[in-house]
Protein backbone atom coordinates (compact mmCIF):
# COMPACT_ATOMS: atom_id res chain seq x y z
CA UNK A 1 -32.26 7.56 29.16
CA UNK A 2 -34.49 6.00 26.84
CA UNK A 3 -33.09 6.33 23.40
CA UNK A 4 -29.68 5.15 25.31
CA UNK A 5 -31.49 1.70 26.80
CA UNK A 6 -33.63 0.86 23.18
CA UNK A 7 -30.76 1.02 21.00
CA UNK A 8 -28.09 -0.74 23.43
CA UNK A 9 -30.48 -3.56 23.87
CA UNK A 10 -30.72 -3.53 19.92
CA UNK A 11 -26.54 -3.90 20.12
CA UNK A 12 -26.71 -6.24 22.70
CA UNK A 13 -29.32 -8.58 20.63
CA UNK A 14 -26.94 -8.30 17.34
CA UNK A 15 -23.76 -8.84 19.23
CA UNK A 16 -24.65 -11.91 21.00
CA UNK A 17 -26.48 -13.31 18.08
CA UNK A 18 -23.09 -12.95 16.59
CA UNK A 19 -21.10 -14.58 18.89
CA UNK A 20 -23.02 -17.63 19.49
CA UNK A 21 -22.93 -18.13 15.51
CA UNK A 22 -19.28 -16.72 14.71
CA UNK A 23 -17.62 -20.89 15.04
CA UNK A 24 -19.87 -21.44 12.50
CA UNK A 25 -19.05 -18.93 10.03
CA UNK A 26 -16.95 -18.89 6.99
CA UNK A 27 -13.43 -17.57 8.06
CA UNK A 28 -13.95 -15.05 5.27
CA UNK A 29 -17.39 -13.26 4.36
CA UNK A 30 -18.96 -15.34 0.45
CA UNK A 31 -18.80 -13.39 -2.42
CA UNK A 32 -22.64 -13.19 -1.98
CA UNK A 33 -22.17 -11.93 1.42
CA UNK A 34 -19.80 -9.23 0.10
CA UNK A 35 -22.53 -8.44 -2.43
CA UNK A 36 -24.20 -7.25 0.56
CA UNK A 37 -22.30 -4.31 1.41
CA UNK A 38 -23.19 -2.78 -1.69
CA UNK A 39 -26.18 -1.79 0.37
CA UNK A 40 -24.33 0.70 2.03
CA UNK A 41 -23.10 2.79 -1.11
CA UNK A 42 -24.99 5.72 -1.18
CA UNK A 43 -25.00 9.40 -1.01
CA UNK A 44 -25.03 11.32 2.03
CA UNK A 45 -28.89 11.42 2.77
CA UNK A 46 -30.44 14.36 2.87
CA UNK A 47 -32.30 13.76 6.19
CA UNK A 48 -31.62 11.58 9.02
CA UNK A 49 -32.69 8.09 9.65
CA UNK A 50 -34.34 6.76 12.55
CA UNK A 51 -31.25 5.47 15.03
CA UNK A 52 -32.95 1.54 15.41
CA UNK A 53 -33.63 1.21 10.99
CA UNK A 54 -29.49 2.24 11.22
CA UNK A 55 -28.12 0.12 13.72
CA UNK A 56 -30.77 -2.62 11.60
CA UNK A 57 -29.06 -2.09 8.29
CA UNK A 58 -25.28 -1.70 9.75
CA UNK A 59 -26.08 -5.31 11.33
CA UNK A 60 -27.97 -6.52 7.94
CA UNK A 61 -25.17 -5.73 5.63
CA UNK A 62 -21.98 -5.71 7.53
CA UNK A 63 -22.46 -8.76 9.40
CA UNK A 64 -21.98 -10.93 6.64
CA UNK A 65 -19.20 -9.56 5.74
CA UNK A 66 -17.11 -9.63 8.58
CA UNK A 67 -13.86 -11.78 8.56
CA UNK A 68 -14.53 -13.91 11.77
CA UNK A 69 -11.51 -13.28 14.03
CA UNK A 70 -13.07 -13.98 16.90
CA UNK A 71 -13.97 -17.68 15.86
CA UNK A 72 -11.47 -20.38 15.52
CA UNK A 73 -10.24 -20.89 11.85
CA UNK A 74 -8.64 -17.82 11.12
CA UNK A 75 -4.79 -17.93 10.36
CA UNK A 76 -4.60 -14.82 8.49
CA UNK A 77 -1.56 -12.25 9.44
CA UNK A 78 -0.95 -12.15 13.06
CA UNK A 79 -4.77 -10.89 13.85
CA UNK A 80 -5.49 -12.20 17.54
CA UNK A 81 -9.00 -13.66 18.88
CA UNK A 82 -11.11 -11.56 21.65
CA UNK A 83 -11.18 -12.36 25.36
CA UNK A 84 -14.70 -11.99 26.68
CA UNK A 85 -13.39 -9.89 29.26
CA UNK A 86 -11.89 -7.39 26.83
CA UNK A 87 -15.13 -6.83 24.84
CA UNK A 88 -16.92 -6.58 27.76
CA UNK A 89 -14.47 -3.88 29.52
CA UNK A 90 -14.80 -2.26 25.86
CA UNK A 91 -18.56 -1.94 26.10
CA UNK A 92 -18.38 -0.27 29.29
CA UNK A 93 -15.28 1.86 28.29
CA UNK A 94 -17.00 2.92 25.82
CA UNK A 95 -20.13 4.03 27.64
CA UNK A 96 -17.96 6.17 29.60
CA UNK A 97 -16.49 7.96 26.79
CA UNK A 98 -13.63 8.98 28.71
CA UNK A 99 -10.74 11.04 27.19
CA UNK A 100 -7.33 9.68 28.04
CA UNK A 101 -5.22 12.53 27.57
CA UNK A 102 -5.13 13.81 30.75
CA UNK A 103 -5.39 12.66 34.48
CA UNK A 104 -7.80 15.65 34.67
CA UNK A 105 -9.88 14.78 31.64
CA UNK A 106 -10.30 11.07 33.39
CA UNK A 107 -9.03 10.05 36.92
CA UNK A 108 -10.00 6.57 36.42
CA UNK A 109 -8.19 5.99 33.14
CA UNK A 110 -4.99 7.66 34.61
CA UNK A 111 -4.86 5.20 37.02
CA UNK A 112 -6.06 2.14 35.22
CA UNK A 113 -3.13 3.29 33.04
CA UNK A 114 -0.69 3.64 35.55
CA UNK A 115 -1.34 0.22 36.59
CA UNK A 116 -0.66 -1.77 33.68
CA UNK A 117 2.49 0.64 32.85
CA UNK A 118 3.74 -1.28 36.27
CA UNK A 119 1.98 -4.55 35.29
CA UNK A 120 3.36 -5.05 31.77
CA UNK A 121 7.00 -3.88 32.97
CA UNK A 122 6.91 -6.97 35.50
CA UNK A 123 5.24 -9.24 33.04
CA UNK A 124 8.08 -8.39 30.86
CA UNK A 125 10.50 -8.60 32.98
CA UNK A 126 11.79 -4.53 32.34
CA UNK A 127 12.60 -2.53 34.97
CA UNK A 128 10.29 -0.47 37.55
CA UNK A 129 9.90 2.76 36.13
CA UNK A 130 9.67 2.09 32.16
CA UNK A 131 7.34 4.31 30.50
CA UNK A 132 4.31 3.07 28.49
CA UNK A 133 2.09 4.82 26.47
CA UNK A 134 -0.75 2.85 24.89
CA UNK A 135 -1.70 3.94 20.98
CA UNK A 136 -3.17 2.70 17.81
CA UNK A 137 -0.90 -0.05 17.45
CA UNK A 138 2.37 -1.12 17.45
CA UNK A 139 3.40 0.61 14.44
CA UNK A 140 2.59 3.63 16.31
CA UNK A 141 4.51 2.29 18.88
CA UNK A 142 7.53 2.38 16.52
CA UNK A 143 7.17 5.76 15.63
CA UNK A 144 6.73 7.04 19.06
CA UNK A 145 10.18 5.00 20.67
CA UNK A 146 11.58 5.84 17.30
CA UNK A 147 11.12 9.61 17.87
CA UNK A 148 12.73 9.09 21.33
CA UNK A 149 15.58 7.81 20.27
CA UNK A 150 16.34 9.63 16.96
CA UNK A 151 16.14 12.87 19.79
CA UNK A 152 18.51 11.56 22.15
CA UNK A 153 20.77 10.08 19.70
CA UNK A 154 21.06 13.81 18.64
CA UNK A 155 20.88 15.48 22.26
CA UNK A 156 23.88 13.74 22.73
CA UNK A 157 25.51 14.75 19.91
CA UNK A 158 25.20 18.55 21.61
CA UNK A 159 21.84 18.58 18.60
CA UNK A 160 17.93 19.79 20.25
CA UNK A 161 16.31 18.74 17.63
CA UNK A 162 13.09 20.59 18.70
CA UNK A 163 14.92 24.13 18.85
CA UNK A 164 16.92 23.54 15.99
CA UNK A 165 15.18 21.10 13.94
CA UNK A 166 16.36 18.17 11.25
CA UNK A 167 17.97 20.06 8.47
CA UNK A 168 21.71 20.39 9.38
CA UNK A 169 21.68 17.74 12.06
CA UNK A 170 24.16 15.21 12.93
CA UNK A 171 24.18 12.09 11.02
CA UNK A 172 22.83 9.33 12.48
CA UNK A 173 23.12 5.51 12.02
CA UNK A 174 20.37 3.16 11.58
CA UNK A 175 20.77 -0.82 11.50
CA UNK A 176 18.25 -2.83 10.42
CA UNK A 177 17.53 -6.56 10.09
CA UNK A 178 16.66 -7.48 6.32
CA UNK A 179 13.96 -9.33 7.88
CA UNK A 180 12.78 -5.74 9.56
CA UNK A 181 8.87 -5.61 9.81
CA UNK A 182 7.28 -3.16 7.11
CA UNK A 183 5.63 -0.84 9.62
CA UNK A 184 9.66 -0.09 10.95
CA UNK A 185 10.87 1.08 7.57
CA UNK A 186 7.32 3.56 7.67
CA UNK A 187 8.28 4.74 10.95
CA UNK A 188 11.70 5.51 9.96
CA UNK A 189 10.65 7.62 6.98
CA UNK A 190 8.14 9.28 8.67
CA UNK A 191 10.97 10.40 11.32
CA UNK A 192 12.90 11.64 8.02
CA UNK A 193 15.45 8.88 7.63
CA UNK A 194 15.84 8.07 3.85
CA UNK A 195 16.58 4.35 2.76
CA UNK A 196 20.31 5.40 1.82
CA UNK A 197 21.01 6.07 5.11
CA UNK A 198 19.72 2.99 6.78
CA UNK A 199 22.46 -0.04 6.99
CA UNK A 200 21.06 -3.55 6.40
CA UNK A 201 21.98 -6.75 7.55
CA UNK A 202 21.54 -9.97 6.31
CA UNK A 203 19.61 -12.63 8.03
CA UNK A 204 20.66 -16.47 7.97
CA UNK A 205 18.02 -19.27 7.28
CA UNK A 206 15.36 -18.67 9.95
CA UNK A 207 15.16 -14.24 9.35
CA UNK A 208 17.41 -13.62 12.20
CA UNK A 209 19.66 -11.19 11.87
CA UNK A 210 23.56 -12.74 11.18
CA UNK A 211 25.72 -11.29 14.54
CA UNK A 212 28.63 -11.58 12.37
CA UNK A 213 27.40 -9.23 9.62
CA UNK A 214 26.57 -6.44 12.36
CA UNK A 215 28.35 -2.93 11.45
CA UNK A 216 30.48 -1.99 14.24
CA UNK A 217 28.29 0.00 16.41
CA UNK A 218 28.54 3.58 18.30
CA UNK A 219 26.71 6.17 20.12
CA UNK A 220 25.44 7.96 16.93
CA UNK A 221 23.70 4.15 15.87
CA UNK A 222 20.19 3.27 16.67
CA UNK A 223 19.99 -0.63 16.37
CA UNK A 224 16.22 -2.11 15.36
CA UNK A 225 15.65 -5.51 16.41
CA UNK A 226 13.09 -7.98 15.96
CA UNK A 227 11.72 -10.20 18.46
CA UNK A 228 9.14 -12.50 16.22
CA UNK A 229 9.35 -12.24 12.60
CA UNK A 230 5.98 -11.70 10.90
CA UNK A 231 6.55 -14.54 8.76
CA UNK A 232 8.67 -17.33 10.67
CA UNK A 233 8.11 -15.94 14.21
CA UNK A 234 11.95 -16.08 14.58
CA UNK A 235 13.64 -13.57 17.10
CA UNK A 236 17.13 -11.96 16.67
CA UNK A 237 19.69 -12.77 18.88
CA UNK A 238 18.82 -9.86 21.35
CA UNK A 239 20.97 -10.85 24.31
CA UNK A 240 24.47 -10.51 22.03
CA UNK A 241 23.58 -7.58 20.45
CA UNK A 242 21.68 -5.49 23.13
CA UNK A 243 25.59 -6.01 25.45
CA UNK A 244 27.18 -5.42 21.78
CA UNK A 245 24.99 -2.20 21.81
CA UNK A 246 25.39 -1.15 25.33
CA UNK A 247 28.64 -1.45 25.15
CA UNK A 248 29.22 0.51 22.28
CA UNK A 249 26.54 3.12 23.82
CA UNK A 250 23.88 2.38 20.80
CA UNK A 251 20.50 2.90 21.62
CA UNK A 252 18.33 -0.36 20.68
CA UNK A 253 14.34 -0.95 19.87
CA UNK A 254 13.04 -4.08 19.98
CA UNK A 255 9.53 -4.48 17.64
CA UNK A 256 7.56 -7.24 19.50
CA UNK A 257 4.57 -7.04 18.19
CA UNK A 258 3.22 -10.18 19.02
CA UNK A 259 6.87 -11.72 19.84
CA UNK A 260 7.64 -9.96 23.03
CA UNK A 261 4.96 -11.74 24.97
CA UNK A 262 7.40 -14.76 25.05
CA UNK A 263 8.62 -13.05 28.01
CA UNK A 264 5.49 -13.98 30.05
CA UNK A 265 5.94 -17.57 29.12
CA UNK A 266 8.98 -19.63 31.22
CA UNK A 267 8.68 -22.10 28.06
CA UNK A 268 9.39 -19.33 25.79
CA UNK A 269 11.50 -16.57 27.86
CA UNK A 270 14.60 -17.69 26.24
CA UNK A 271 13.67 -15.96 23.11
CA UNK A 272 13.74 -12.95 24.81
CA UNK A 273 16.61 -13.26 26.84
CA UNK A 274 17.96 -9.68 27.42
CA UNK A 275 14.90 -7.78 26.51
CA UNK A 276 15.52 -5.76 29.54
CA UNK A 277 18.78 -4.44 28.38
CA UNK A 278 16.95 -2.32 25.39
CA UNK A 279 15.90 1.11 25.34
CA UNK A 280 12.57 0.84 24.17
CA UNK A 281 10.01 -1.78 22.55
CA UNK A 282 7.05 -1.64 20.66
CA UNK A 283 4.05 -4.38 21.04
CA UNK A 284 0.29 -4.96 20.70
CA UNK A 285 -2.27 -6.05 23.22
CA UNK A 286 -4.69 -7.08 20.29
CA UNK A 287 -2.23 -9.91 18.96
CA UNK A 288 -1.09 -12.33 21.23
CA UNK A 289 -2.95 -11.14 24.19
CA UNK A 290 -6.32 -11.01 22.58
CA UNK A 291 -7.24 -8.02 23.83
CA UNK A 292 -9.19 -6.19 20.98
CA UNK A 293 -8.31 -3.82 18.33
CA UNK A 294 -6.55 -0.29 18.86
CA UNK A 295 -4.31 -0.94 21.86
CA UNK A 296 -0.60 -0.97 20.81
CA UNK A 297 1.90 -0.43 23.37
CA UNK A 298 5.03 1.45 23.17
CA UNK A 299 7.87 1.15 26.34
CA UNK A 300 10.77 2.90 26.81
CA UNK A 301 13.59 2.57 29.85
CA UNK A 302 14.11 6.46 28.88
CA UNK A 303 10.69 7.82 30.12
CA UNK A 304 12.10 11.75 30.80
CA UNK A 305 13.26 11.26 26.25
CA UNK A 306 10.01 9.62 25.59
CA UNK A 307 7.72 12.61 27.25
CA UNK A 308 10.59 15.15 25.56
CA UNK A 309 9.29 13.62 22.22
CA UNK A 310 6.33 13.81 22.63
CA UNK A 311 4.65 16.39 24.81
CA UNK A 312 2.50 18.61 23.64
CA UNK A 313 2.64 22.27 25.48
CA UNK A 314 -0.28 24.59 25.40
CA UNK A 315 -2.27 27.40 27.81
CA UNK A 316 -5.02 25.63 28.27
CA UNK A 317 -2.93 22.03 28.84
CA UNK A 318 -3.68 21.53 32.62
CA UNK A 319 -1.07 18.58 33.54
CA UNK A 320 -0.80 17.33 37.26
CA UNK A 321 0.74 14.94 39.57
CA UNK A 322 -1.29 12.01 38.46
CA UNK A 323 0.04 10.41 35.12
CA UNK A 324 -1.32 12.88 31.70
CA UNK A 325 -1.36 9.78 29.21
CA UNK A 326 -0.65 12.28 26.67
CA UNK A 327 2.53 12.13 27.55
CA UNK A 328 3.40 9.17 26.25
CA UNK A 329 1.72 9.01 22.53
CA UNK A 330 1.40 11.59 19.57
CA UNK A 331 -1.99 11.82 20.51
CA UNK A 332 -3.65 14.05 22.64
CA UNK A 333 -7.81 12.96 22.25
CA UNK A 334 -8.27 9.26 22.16
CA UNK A 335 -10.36 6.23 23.85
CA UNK A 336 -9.23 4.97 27.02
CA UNK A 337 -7.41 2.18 25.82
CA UNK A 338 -6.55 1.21 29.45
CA UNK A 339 -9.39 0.08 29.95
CA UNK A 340 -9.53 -3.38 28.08
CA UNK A 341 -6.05 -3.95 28.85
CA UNK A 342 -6.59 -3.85 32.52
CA UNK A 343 -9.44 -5.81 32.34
CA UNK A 344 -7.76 -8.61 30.21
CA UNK A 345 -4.50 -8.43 32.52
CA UNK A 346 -6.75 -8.70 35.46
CA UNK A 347 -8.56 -12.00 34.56
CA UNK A 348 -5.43 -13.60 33.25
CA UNK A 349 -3.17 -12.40 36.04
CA UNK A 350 0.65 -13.46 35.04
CA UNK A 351 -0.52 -17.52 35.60
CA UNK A 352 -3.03 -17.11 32.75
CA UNK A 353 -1.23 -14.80 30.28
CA UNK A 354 1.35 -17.62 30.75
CA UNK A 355 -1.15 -20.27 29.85
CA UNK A 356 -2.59 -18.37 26.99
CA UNK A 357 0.97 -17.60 25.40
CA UNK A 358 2.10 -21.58 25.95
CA UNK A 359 -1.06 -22.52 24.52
CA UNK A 360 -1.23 -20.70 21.14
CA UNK A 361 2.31 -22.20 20.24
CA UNK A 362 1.23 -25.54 21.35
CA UNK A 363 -1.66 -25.51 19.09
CA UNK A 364 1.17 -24.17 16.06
CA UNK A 365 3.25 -27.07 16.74
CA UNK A 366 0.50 -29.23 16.39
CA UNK A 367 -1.00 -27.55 13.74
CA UNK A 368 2.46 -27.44 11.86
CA UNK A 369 2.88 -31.69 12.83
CA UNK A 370 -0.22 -32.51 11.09
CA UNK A 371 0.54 -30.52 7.67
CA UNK A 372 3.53 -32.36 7.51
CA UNK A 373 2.24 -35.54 8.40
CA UNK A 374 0.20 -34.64 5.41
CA UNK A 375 3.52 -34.17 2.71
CA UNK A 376 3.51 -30.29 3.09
CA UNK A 377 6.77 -28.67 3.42
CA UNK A 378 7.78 -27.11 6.69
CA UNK A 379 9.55 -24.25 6.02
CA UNK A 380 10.74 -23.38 9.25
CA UNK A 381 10.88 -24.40 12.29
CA UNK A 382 8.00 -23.57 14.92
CA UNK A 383 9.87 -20.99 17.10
CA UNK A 384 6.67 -19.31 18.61
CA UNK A 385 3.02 -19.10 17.10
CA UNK A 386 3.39 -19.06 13.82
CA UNK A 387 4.60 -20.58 11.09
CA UNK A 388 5.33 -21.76 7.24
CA UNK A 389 4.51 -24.16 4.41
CA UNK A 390 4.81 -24.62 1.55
CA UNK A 391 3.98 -27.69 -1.52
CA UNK A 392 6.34 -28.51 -4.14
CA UNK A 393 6.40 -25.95 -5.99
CA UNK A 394 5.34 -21.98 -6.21
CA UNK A 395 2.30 -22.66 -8.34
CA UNK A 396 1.34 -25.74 -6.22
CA UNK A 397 1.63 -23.63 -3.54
CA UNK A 398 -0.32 -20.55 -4.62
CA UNK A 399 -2.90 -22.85 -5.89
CA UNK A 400 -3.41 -24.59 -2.69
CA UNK A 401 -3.64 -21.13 -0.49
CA UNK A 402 -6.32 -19.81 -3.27
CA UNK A 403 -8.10 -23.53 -2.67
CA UNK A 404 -7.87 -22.82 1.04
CA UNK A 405 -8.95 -18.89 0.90
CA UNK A 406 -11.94 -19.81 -1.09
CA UNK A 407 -12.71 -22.91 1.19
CA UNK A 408 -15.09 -21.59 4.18
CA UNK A 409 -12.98 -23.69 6.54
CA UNK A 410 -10.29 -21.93 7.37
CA UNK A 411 -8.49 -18.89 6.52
CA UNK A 412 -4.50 -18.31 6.13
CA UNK A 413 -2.70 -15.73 4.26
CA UNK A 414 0.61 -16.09 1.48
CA UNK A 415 3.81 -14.53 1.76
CA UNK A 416 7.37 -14.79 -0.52
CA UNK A 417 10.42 -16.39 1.97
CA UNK A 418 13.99 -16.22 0.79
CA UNK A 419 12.40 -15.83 -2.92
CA UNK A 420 9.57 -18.60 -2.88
CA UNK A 421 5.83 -18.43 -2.33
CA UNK A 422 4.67 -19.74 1.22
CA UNK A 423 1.52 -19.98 2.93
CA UNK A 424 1.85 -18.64 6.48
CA UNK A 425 -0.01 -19.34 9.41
CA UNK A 426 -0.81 -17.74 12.42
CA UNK A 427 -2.40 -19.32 15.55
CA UNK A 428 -2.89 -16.20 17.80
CA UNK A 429 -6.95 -16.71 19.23
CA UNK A 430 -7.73 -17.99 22.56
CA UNK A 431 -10.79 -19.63 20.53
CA UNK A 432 -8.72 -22.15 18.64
CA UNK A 433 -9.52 -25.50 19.75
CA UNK A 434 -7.69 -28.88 18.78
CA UNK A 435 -11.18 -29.65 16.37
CA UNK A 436 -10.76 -26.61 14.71
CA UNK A 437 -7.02 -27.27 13.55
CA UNK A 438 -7.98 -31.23 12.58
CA UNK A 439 -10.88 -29.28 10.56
CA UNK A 440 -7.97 -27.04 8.85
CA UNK A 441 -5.56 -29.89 8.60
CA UNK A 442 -8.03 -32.52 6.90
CA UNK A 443 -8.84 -29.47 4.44
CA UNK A 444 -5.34 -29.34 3.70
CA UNK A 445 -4.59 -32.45 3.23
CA UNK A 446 -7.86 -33.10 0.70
CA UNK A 447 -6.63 -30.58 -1.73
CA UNK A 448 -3.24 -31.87 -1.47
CA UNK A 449 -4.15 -35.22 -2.28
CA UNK A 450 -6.35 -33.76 -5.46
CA UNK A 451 -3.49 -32.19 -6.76
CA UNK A 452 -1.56 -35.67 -6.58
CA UNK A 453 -3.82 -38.34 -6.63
């Protein structure tokens, strides 16, 4: 017990430490800080090092060079903040070790798991009964629901893909926004479809795909949509083209990474409107939800052609009534990922997830409002939690992102939109407060007004 208590008091000390100093930090790590790590470059030593000098050194050269997520300034990607909840579950999950792959391996994960399959379902507003499987990440997600649906696409073409493989198959169609996230277009080659035989469609001003443009659609045709773009947070008319789809007998994934949390929100719902009438949906608990790294989610209506797409089989597999989690990813080891979710849903409940969704796109509106109070270009709309500027020009703009990047105020990442450079902002962490977007916003607007004085 003693080695166990030492060095998790040692963690303890370092994480806290870190936490009450993380508002404080740079958004992203000095160059002097990142000089640091080069502490860590060495060879494999020889022989061991006592466990309390490593978790010293990890703490003395990788804290400084930590982005700082879980403070308040940083806008970069779509990289949500950290309930204290989460963490905490984490910790604890993570004392546990527990192996989620089977009900067997871990009764207490297969029924926190089990729980927030029926939880997110209602806080989505899906029906009873959808499948979840919880995974790396939502591009995971994708390839998981992609899998399901490339096999039942061909299963009812008269094609079992699993007895009789790819080569030979039946064509099928994919339809893609032109706005389609990159981590779709992996998934789709990693399932074997090649770029000639995915159809595109063009988007209009905000990245949302044109209804208009959409290929006539059939039961061979698996229809991607988008519900928040990664750069705009625009959705796709889902409610047109999911009836569009079912009527035509199309199977349709929505990739809500961060977007499909709208749902919980009765300010925002109408961006999903018809969610429910997809087959399956991908989305991440670490965005938007802010509960910590490594917990994507992946949903499908189909839960008998998800588990066909995935299930491993195996002697020495020993599945049982209670729910095998490995059912539902393309892994069969892995952290009990359940955990954290459950204890984030828990302390929300569907009142605070509500809250916490309506708050991070009132803080981008007024985010976005003071920028252009300031002269910068809006370049969209503010449709969710994120959005786009932009200054007069591309250099002006790229110059102004670098300015901002190198600041220690804030942090936000660039992007190209309909053939121009923007800067792109996210506001996805629970820790942004009011002070720290006047802090951004007054940045801003001093290196605007040095580049036109």
């Amino acid at each position: 017990m003693e080695p166990y208590q030492s060095l998790l008091d040692q963690a303890k000390r370092y994480a806290l430490a870190y936490m009450h100093q993380v508002r404080d930090m740079p958004p992203y790590p000095s160059e002097k800080s990142l000089d640091g790590l080069e502490t860590l470059e060495e060879d494999l030593p020889r022989s061991g090092t006592e466990p309390s000098a490593v978790l010293e050194l990890l703490r003395a050269a990788g804290e400084n060079g930590t982005t700082a997520q879980t403070g308040g300034r940083y806008f970069g990607f779509v990289n949500g903040g950290l309930l204290p909840v989460a963490q905490a579950a984490e910790w604890l999950a993570d004392t546990w070790n527990q192996n989620g792959a089977l009900a067997v391996m871990s009764p207490v994960t297969a029924k926190i798991e089990s729980v927030c399959e029926r939880w997110i379902a209602d806080l989505f507003g899906l029906e009873r009964g959808t499948a979840m499987g919880l995974v790396t990440g939502s591009s995971n997600a994708i390839i998981c629901a992609l899998a399901a649906a490339r096999n039942e696409l061909l299963n009812r073409q008269g094609w079992n893909i699993s007895e009789r493989g790819f080569r030979g198959a039946p064509r099928i169609r994919v339809v893609i926004s032109a706005e389609a996230h990159s981590s779709v277009k992996a998934g789709l080659s990693i399932l074997g479809f090649g770029t000639e035989e995915i159809e595109t469609v063009p988007t209009d001003e905000l990245g949302r795909i044109e209804i208009g443009s959409v290929p006539k659609l059939d039961r061979r045709t698996l229809l991607i949509l988008q519900a928040g773009n990664v750069n705009g947070g625009s959705f796709d008319p889902i409610c047109a083209l999911c009836e569009l789809a079912e009527t035509a007998g199309a199977w349709v994934h929505i990739d809500g990474a961060f977007g499909l949390w709208a749902a919980a929100s009765k300010k925002h719902r109408m961006l999903t409107k018809g969610i429910e009438k997809a087959d399956s949906w991908s989305a991440d608990a670490h965005k938007t939800l802010n509960a910590g790294y490594d917990c994507g989610i992946v949903l499908c209506r189909h839960r008998e052609a998800l588990v066909a797409a995935l299930q491993a089989a195996g002697s020495y597999i020993q599945y049982g009534e209670q729910r095998d989690g490995m059912l539902y990813t393309t892994e069969m080891s892995r952290r009990a990922r359940g955990i954290p979710l459950w204890a984030a849903l828990k302390t929300l409940g569907a009142d605070g997830v509500e809250k916490l969704v309506d708050t991070l796109c009132e803080n981008a509106e007024y985010f976005a409002k003071k920028l252009r109070e300031s002269g910068y270009i809006l370049v969209n709309p503010v449709i969710f939690n994120q959005f786009m500027v932009a200054g007069r020009t591309d250099t002006e703009t790229e110059n102004i992102l670098r300015a901002v990047q190198s600041s220690g105020v804030c942090w936000c990442s660039g992007s190209r939109w309909k053939g121009k450079s923007v800067i792109r902002i996210s506001v996805c962490s629970h820790a942004t407060t009011r002070e720290d977007i006047d802090r951004s916003a007054e940045l801003f607007k001093k290196i605007r007004d040095e580049l036109h004085p």
